[in-house]
Structure formats: C-alpha cells, structure tokens
Protein backbone atom coordinates (compact mmCIF):
# COMPACT_ATOMS: atom_id res chain seq x y z
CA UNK A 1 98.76 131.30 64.93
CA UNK A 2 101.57 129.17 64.91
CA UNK A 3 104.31 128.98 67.94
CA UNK A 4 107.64 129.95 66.75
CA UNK A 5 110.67 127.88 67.79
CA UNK A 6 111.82 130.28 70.39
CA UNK A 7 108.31 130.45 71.97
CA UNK A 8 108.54 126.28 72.00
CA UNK A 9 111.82 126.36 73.64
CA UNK A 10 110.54 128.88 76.41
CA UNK A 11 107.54 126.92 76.94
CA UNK A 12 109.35 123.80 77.39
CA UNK A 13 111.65 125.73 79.89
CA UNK A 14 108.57 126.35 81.89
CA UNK A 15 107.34 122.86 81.79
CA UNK A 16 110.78 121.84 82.65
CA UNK A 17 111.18 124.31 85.48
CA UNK A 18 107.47 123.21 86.84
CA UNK A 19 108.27 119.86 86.50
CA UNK A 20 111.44 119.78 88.63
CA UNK A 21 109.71 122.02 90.77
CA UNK A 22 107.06 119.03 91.61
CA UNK A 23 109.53 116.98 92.25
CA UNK A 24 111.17 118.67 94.75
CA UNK A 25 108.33 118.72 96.79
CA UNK A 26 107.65 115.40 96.22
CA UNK A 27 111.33 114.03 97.64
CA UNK A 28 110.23 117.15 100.47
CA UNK A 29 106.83 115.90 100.90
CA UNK A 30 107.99 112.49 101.68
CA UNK A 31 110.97 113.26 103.65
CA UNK A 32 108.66 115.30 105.81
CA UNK A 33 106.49 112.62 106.12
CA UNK A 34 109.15 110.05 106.84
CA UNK A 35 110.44 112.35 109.73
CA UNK A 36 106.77 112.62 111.42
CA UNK A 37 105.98 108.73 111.32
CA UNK A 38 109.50 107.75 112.64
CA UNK A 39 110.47 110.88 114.67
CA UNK A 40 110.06 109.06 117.90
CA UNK A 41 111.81 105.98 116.63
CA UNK A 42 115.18 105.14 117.77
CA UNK A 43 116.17 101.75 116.51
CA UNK A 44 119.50 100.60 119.04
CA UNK A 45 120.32 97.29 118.62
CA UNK A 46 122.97 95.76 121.28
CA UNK A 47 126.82 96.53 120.41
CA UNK A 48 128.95 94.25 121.54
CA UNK A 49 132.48 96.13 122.05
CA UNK A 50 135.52 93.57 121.62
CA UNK A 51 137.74 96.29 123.24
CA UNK A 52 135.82 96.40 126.43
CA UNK A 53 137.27 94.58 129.52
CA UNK A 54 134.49 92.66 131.97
C-alpha cells in the first residue's frame, strides 16, 4: 500500500507539530533549569550615581 499525497502531507503535519512540540520543552526545560541553579543569585555590582551629592 502506497501513501497518498494527502496522507504524506498529514503525516508531515504531525512530525512537524511533534517536532515543535519538543522544542518547546526544550527552551522550557532549560529555562526551568536556569531559574533553579541561579534563583538565589543576585548579581549587584556597585553604581556609581553622578547625580548624587556627598
């Protein structure tokens, strides 16, 4: 049995859909992961304020 064009391009929708899918949860994976390493991280450097009398 041989797929007909229609049932390629629906396939290939599926694969598409499933692919971006995987994706998504990659860039959600890492974000996640991102946010649970450096949660507790505040990087604050020193501002100097030109504005500011002393």
């Amino acid at each position: 049995m041989h797929a007909t064009f229609l049932q390629k391009v629906i396939l290939c929708m599926i694969a598409g859909f499933f692919a971006a899918c995987l994706i998504q949860w990659g860039k959600v994976f890492v974000e996640g992961a991102d946010d649970a390493l450096n949660k507790g991280y505040k990087h604050t450097a020193p501002t100097m304020s030109l504005t500011a009398k002393p």
